[in-house]
N, C-alpha and C. Protein backbone atom coordinates (compact mmCIF):
# COMPACT_ATOMS: atom_id res chain seq x y z
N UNK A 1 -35.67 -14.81 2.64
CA UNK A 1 -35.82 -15.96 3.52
C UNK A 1 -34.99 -17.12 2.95
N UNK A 2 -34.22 -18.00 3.88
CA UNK A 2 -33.26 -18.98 3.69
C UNK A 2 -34.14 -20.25 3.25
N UNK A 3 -34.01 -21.25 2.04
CA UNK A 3 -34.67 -22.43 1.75
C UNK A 3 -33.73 -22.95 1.99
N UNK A 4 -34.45 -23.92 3.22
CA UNK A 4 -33.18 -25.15 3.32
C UNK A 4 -33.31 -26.12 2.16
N UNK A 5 -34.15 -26.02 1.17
CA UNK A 5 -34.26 -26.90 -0.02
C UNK A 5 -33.00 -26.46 -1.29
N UNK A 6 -32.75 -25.12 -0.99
CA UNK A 6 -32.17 -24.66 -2.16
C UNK A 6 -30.51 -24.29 -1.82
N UNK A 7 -29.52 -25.30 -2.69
CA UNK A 7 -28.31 -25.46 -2.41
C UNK A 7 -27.34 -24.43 -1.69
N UNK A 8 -27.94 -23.45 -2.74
CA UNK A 8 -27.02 -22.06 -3.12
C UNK A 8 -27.21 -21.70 -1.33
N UNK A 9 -28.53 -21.27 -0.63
CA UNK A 9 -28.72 -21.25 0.16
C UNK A 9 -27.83 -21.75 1.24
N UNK A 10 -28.37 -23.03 0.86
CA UNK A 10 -27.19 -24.12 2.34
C UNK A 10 -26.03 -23.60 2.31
N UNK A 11 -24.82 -23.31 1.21
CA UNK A 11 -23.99 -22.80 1.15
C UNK A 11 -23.87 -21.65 1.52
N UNK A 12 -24.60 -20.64 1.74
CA UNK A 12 -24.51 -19.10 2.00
C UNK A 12 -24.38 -19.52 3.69
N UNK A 13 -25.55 -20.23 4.55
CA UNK A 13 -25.48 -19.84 5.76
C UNK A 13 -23.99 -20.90 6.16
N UNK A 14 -23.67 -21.58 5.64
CA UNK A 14 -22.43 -22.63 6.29
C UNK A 14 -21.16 -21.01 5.94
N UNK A 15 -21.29 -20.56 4.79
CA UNK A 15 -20.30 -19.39 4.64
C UNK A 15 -20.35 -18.40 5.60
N UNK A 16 -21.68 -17.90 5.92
CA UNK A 16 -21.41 -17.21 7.02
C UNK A 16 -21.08 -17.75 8.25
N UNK A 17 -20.82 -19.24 8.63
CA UNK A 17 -20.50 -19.46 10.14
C UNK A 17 -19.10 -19.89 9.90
N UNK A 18 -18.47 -19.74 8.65
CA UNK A 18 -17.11 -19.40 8.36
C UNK A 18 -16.21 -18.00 8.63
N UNK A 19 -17.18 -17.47 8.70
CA UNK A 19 -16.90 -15.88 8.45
C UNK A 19 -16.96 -15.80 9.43
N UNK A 20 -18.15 -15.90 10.46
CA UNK A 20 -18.54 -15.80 12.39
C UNK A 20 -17.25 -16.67 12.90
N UNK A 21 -16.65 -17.67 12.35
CA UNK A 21 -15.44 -18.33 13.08
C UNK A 21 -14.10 -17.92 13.52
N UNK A 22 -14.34 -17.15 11.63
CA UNK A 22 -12.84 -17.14 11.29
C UNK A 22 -12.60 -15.67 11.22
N UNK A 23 -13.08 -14.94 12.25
CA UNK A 23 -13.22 -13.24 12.49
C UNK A 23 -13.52 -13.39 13.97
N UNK A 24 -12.58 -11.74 14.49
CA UNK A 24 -12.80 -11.52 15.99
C UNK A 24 -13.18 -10.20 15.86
N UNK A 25 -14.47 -9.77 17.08
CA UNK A 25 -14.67 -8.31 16.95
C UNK A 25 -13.61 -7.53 17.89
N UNK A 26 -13.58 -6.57 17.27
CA UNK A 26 -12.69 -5.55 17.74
C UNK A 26 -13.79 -4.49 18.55
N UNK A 27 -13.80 -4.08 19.29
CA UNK A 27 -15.05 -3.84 20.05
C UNK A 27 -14.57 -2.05 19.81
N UNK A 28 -13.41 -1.40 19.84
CA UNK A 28 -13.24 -0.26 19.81
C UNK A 28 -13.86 0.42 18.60
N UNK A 29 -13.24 -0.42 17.55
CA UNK A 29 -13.85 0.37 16.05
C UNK A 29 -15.26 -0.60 15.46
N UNK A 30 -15.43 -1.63 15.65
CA UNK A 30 -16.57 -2.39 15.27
C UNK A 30 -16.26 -3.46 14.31
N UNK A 31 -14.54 -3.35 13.92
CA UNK A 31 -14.50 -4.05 12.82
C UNK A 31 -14.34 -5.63 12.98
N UNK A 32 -14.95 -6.65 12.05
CA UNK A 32 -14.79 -8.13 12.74
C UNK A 32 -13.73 -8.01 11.53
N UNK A 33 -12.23 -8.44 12.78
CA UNK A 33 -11.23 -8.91 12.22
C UNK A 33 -10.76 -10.19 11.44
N UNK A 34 -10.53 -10.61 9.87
CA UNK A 34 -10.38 -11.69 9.66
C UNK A 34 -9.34 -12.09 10.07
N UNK A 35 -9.15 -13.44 10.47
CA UNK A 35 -7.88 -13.24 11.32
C UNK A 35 -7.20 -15.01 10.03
N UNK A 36 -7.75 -15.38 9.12
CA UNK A 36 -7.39 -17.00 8.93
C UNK A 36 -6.72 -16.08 7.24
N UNK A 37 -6.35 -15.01 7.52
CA UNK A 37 -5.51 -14.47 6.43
C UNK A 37 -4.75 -15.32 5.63
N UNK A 38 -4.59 -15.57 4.25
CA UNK A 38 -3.31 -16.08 3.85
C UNK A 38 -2.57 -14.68 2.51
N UNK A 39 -3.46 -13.70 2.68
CA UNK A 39 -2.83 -12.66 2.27
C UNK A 39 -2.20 -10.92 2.82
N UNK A 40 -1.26 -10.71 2.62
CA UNK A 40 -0.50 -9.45 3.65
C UNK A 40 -1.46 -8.25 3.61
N UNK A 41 -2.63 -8.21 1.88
CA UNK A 41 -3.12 -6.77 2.10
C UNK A 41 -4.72 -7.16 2.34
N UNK A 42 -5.40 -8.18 2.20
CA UNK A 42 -6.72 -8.45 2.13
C UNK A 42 -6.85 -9.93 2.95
N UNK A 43 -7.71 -9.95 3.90
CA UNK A 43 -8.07 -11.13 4.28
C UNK A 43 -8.86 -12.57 3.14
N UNK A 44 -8.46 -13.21 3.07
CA UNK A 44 -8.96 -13.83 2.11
C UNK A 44 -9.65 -15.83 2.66
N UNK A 45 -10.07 -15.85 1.98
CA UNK A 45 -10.76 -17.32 2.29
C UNK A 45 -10.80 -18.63 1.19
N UNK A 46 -10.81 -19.53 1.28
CA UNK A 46 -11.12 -20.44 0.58
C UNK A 46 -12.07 -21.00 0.05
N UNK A 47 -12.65 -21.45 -1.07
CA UNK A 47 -14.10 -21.51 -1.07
C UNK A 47 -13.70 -22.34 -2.72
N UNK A 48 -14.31 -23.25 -2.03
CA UNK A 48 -13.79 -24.44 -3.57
C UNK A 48 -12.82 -24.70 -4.29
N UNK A 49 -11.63 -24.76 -3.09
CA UNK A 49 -10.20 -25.05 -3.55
C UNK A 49 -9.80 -23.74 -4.20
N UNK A 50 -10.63 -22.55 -4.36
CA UNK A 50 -9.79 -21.73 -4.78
C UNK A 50 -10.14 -19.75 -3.70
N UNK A 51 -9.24 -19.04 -3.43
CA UNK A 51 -9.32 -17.99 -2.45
C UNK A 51 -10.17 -16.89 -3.18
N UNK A 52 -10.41 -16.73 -1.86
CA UNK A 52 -11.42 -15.17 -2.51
C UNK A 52 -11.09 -14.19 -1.25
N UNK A 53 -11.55 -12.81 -1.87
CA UNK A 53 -11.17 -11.88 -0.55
C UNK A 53 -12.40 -11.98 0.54
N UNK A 54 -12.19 -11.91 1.71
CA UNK A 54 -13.09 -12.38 2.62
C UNK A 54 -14.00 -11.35 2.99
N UNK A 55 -13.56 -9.94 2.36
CA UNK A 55 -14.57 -8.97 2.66
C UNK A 55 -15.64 -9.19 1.22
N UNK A 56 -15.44 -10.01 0.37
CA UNK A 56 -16.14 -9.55 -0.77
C UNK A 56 -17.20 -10.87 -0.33
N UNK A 57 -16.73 -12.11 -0.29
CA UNK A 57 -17.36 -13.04 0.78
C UNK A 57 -18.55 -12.71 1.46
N UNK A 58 -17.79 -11.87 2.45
CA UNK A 58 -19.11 -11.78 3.76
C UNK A 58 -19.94 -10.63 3.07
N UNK A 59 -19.61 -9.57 1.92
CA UNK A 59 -20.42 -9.30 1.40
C UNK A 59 -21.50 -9.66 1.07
N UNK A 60 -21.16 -10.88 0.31
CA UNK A 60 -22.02 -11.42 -0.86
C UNK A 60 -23.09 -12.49 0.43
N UNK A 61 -22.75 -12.61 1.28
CA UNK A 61 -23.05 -13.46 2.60
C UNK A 61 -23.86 -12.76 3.31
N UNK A 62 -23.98 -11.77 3.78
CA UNK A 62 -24.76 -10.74 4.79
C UNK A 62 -25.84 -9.59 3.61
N UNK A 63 -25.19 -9.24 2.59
CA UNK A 63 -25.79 -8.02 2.35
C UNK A 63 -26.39 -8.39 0.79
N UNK A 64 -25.58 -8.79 -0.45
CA UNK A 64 -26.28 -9.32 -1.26
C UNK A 64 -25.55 -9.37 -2.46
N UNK A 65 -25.24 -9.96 -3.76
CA UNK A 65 -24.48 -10.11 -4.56
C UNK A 65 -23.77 -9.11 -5.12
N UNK A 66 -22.63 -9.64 -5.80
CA UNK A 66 -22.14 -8.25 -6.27
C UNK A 66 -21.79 -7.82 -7.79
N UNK A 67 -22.46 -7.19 -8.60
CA UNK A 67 -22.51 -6.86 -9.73
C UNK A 67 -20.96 -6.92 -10.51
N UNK A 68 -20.93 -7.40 -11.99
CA UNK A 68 -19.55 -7.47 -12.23
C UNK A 68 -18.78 -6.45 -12.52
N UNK A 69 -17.56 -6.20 -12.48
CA UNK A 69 -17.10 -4.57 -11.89
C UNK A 69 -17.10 -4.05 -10.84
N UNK A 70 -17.66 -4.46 -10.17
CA UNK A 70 -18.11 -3.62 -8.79
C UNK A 70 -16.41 -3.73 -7.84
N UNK A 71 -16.46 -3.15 -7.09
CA UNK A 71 -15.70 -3.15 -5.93
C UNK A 71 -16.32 -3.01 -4.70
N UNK A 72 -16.09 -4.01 -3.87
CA UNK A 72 -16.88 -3.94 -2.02
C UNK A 72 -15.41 -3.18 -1.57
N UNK A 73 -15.73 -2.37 -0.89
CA UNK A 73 -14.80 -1.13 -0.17
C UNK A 73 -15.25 -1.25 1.54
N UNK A 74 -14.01 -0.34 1.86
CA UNK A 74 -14.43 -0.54 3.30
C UNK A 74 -14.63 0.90 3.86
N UNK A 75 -15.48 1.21 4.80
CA UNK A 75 -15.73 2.53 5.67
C UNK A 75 -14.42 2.62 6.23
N UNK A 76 -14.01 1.36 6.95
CA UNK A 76 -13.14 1.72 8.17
C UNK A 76 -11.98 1.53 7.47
N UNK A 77 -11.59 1.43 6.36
CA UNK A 77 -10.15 1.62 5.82
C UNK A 77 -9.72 0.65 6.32
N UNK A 78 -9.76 -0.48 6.98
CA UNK A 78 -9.49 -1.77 7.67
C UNK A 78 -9.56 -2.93 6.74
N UNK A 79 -8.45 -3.05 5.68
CA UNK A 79 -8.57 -4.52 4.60
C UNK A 79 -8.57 -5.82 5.09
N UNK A 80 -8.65 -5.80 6.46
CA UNK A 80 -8.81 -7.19 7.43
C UNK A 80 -10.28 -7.18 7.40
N UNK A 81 -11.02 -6.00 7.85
CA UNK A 81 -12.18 -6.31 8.60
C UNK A 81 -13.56 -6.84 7.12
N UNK A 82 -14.54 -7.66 7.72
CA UNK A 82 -15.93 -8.16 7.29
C UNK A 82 -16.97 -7.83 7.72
N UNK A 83 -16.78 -6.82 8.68
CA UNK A 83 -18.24 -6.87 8.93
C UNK A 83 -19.21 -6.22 7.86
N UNK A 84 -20.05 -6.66 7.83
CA UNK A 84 -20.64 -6.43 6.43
C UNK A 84 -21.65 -4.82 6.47
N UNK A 85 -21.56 -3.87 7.91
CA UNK A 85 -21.95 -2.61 8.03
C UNK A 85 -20.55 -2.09 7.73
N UNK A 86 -19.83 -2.37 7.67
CA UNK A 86 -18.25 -1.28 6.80
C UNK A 86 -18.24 -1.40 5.52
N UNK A 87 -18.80 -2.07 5.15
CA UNK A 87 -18.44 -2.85 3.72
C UNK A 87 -19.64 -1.72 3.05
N UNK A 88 -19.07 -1.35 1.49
CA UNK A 88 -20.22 -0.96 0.42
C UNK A 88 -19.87 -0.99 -0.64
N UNK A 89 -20.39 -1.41 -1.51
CA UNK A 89 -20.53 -1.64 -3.15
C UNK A 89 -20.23 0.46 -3.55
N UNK A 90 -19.03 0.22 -4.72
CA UNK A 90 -18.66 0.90 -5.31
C UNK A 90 -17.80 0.84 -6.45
N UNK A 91 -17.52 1.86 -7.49
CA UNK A 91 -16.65 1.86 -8.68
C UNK A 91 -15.30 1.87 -8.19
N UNK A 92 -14.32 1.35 -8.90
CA UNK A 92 -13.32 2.25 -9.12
C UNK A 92 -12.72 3.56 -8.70
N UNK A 93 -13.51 4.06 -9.40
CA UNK A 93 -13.12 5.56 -9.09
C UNK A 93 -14.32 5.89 -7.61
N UNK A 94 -15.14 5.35 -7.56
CA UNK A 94 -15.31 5.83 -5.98
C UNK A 94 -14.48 5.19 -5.11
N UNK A 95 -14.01 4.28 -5.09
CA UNK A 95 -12.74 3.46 -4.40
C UNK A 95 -11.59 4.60 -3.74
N UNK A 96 -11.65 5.28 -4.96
CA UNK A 96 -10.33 5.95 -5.69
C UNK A 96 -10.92 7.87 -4.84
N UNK A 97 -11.81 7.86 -5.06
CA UNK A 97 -12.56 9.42 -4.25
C UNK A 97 -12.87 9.31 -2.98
N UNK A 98 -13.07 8.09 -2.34
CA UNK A 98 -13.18 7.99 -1.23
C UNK A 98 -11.96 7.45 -0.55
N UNK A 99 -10.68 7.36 -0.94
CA UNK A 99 -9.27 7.04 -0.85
C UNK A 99 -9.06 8.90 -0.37
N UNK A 100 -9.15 9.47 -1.52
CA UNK A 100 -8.87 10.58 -1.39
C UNK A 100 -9.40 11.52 -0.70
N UNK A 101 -10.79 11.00 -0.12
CA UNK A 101 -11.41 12.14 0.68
C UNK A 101 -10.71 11.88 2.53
N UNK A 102 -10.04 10.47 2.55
CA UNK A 102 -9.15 10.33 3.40
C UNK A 102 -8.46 10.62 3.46
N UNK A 103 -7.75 11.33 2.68
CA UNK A 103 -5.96 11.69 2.71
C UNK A 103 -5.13 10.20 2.65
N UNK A 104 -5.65 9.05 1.78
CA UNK A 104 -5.01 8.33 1.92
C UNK A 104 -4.31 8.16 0.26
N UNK A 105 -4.57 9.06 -0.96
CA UNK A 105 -3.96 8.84 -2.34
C UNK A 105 -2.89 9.48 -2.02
N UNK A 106 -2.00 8.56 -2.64
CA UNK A 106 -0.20 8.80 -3.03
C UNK A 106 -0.18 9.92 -3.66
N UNK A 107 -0.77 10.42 -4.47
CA UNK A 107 -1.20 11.55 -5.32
C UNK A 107 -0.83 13.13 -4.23
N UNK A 108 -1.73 12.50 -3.40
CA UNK A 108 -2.03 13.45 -2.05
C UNK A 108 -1.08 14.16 -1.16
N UNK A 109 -0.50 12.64 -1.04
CA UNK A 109 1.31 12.71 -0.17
C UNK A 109 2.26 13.54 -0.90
N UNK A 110 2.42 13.45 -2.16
CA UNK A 110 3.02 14.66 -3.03
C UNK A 110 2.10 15.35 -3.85
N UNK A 111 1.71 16.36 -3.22
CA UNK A 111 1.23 17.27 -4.06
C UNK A 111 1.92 17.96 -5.14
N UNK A 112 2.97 18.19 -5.47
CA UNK A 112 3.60 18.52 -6.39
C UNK A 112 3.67 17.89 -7.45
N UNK A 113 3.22 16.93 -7.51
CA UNK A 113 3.21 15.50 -8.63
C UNK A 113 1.64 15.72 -9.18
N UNK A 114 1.15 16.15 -8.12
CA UNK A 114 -0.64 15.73 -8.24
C UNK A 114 -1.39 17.33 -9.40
N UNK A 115 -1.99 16.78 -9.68
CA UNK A 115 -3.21 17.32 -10.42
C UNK A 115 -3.85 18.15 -9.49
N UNK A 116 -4.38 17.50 -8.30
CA UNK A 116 -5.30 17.50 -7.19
C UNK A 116 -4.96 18.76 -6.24
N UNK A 117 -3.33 18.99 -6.21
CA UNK A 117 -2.95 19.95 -5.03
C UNK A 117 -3.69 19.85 -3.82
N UNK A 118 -3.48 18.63 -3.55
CA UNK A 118 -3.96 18.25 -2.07
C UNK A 118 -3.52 18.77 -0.99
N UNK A 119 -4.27 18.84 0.33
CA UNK A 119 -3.76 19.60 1.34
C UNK A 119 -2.72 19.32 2.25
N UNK A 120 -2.49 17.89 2.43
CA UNK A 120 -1.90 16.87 3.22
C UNK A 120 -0.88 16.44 2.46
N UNK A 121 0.49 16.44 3.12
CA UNK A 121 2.07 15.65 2.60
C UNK A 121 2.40 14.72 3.44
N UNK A 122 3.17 14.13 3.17
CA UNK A 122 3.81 13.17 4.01
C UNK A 122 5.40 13.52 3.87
N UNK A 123 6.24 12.87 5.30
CA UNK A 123 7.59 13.11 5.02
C UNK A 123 8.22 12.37 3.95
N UNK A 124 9.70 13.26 3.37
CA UNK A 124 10.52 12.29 2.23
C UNK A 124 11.52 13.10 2.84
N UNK A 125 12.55 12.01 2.22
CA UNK A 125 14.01 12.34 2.67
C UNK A 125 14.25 12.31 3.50
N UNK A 126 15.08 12.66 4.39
CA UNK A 126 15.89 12.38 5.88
C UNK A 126 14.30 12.17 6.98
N UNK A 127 13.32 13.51 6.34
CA UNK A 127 12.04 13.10 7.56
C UNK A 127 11.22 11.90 7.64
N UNK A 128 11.60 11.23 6.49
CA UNK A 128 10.76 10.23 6.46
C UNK A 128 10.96 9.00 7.26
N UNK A 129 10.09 8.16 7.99
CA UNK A 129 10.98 7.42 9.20
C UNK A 129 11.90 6.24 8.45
N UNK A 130 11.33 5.41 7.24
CA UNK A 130 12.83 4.85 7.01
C UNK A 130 13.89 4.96 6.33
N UNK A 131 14.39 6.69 5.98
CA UNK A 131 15.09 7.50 5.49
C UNK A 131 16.78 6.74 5.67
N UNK A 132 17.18 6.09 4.65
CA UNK A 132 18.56 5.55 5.33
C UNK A 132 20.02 6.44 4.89
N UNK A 133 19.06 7.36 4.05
CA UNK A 133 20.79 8.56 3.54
C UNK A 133 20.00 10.33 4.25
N UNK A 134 21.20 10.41 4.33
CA UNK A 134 20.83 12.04 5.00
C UNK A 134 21.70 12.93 3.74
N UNK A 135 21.50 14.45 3.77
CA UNK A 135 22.36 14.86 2.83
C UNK A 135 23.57 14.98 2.52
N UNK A 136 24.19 14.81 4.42
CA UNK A 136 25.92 14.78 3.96
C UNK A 136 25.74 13.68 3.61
N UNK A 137 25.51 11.99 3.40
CA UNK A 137 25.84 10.71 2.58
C UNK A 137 25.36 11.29 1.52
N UNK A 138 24.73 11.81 0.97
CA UNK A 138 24.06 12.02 -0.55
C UNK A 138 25.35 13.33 -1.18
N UNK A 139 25.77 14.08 -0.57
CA UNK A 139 26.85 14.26 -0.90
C UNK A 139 28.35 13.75 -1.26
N UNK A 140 28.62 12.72 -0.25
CA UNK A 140 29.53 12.08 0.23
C UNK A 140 29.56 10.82 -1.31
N UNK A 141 28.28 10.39 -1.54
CA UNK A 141 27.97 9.70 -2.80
C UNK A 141 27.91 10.44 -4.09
N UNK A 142 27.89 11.76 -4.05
CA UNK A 142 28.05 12.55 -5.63
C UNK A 142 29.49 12.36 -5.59
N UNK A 143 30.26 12.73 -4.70
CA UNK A 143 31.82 12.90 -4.62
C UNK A 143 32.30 11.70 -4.89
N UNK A 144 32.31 10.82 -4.54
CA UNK A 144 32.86 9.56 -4.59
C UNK A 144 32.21 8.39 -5.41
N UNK A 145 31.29 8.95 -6.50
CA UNK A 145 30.90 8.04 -7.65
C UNK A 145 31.72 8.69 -8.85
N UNK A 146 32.37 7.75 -9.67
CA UNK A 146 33.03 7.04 -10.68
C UNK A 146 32.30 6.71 -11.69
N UNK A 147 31.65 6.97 -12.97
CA UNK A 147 31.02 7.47 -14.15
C UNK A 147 31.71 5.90 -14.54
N UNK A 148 33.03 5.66 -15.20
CA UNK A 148 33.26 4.83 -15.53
C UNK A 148 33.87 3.59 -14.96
N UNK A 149 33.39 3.31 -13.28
CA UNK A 149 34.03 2.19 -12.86
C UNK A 149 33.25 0.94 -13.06
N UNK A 150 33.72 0.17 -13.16
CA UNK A 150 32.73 -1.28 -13.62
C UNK A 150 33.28 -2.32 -12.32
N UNK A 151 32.96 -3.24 -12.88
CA UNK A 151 32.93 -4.47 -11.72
C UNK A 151 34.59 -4.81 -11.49
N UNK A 152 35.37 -4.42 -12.74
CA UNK A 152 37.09 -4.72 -12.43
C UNK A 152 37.56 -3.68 -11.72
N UNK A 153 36.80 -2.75 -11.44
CA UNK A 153 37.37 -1.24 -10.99
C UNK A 153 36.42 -0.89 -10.36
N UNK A 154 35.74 -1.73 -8.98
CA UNK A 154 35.04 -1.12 -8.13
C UNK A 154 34.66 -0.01 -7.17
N UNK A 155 35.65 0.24 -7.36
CA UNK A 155 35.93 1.74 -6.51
C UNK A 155 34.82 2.73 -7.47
N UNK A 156 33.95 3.18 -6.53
CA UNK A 156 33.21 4.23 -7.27
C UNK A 156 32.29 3.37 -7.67
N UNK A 157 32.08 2.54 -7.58
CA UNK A 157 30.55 2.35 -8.69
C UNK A 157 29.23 2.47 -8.09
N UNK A 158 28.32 2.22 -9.01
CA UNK A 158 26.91 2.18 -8.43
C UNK A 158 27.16 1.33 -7.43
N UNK A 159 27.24 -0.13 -7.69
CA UNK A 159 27.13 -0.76 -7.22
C UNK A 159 27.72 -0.97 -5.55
N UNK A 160 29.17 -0.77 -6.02
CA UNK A 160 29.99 -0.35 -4.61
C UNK A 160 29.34 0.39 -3.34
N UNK A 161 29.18 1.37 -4.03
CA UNK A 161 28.57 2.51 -3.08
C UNK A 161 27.03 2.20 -2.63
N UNK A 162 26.65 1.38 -3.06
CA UNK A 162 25.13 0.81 -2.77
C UNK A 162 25.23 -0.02 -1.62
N UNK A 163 26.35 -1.19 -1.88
CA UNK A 163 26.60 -1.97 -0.90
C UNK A 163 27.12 -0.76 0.30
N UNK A 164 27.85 0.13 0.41
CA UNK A 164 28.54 1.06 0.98
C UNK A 164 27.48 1.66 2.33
N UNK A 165 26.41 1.92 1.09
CA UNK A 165 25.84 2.85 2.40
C UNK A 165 23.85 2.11 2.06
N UNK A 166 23.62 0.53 1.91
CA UNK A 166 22.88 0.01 2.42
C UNK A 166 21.71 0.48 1.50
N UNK A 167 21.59 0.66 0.23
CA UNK A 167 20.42 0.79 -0.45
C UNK A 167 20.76 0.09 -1.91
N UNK A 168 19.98 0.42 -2.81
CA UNK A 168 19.94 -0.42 -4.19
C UNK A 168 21.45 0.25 -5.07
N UNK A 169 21.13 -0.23 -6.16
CA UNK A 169 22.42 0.37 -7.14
C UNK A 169 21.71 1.29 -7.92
N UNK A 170 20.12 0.98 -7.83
CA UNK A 170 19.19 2.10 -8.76
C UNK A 170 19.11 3.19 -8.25
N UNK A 171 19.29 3.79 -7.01
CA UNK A 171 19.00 4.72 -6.17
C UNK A 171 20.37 5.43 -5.93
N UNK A 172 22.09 4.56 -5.85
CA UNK A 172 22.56 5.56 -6.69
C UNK A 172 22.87 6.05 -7.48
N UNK A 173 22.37 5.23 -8.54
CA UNK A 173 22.59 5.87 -10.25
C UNK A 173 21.58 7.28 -10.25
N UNK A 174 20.32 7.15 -9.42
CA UNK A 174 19.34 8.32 -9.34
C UNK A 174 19.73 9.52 -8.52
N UNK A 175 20.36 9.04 -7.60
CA UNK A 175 21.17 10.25 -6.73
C UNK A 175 22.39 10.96 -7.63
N UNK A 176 22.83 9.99 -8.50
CA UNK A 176 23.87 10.79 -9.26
C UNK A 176 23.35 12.02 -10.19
N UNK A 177 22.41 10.96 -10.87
CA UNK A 177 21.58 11.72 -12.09
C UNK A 177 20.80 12.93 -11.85
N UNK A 178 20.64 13.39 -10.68
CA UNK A 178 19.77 14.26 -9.84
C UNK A 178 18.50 13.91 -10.10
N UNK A 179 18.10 12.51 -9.95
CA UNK A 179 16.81 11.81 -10.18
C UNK A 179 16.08 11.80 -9.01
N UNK A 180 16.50 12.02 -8.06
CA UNK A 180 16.01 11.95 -6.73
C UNK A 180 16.95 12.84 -5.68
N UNK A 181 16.67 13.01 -4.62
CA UNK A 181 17.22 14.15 -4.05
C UNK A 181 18.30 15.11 -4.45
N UNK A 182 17.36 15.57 -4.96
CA UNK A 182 17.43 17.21 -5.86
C UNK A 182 17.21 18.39 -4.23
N UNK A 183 17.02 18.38 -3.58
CA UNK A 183 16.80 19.10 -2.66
C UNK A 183 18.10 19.51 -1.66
N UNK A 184 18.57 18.05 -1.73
CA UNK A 184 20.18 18.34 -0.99
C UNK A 184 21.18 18.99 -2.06
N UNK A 185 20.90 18.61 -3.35
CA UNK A 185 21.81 18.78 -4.39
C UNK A 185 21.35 20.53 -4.50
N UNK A 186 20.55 21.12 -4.37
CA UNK A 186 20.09 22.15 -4.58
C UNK A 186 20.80 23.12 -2.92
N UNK A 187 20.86 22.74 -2.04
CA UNK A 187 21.62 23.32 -0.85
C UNK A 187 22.75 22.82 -0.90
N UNK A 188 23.13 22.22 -1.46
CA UNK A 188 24.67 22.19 -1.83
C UNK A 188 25.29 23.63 -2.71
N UNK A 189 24.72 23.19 -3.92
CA UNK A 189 24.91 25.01 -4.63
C UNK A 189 24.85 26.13 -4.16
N UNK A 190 23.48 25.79 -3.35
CA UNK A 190 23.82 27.20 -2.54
C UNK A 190 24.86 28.07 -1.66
N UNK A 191 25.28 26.69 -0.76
CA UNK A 191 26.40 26.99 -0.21
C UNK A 191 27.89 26.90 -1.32
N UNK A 192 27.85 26.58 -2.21
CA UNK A 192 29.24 26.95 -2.62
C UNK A 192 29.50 27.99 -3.51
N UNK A 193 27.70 28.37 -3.96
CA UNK A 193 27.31 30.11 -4.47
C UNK A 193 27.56 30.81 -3.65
């Protein structure tokens, strides 16, 4: 029960008609959207000149404090939403198991990397949608990189060829090195085996 005598109190219900303001329901999935964001991955709020995440907020606002360590997680995988029935107190690593019982760990997306041998991949390389080299450019870039060209002798360099075909200078030092697409470099051999 709310004491209007007791500060902490007054502050909790004015927080929640912050939270009722500054959130819209989404009526399809249930989630109340924070919408007074000033961050790209977590909705967040202000609260004595300094931000807090707004799901941990309406946590601590609707359902009840939160132990130190803890992590408030979301059901609906929605880092906007507050409503405080998505929301549940968990570790780390349940954060981290219930990530994964989604198919949402990076781990997951490459199974070949993973421990886990997860069931679910995601595309890389040309399938991936913002794929900007295909294998003839990844060829076209083994052939026409220069080991020793520098900035007086641009022709060939990382760098050149970065500007060339629209990605970093790290990515083609890695394409050279067979640091990364090893897969085209590997059907290349084949065909000239």
């Amino acid at each position: 029960m709310i004491d209007p005598k007791n500060i902490a109190d007054l502050e909790k219900v004015k927080m929640t008609g912050r939270l009722l303001d500054g959130s819209i329901p989404e009526p399809n999935s249930g989630c109340w959207i924070w919408v007074k964001a000033d961050d790209k991955r977590y909705g967040s709020i202000s609260i004595g000149g300094r931000l807090k995440k707004a799901h941990r907020v309406s946590f601590e606002c609707f359902v009840a404090d939160i132990p130190d360590g803890i992590k408030v997680c979301h059901r609906c995988d929605n880092t906007f939403c507050v409503n405080p029935e998505h929301l549940f107190l968990g570790t780390q690593s349940d954060n981290m198991k219930d990530m994964s019982s989604k198919g949402r760990n990076p781990m997951q997306l490459r199974p070949e990397r993973s421990s886990l041998r997860a069931v679910r991949t995601v595309r890389y390389g040309v399938d991936h949608h913002l794929a900007k080299l295909t294998p003839e450019k990844i060829r076209e870039i083994r052939s026409k990189y220069r080991p020793g060209a520098t900035w007086n002798t641009p022709e060939g360099s990382a760098k050149a060829l970065a500007r060339e075909y629209g990605v970093n200078d790290r990515t083609i030092t890695r394409i050279v090195r067979m640091e990364t697409w090893i897969d085209a470099a590997l059907k290349e051999q084949e065909k000239v085996g």
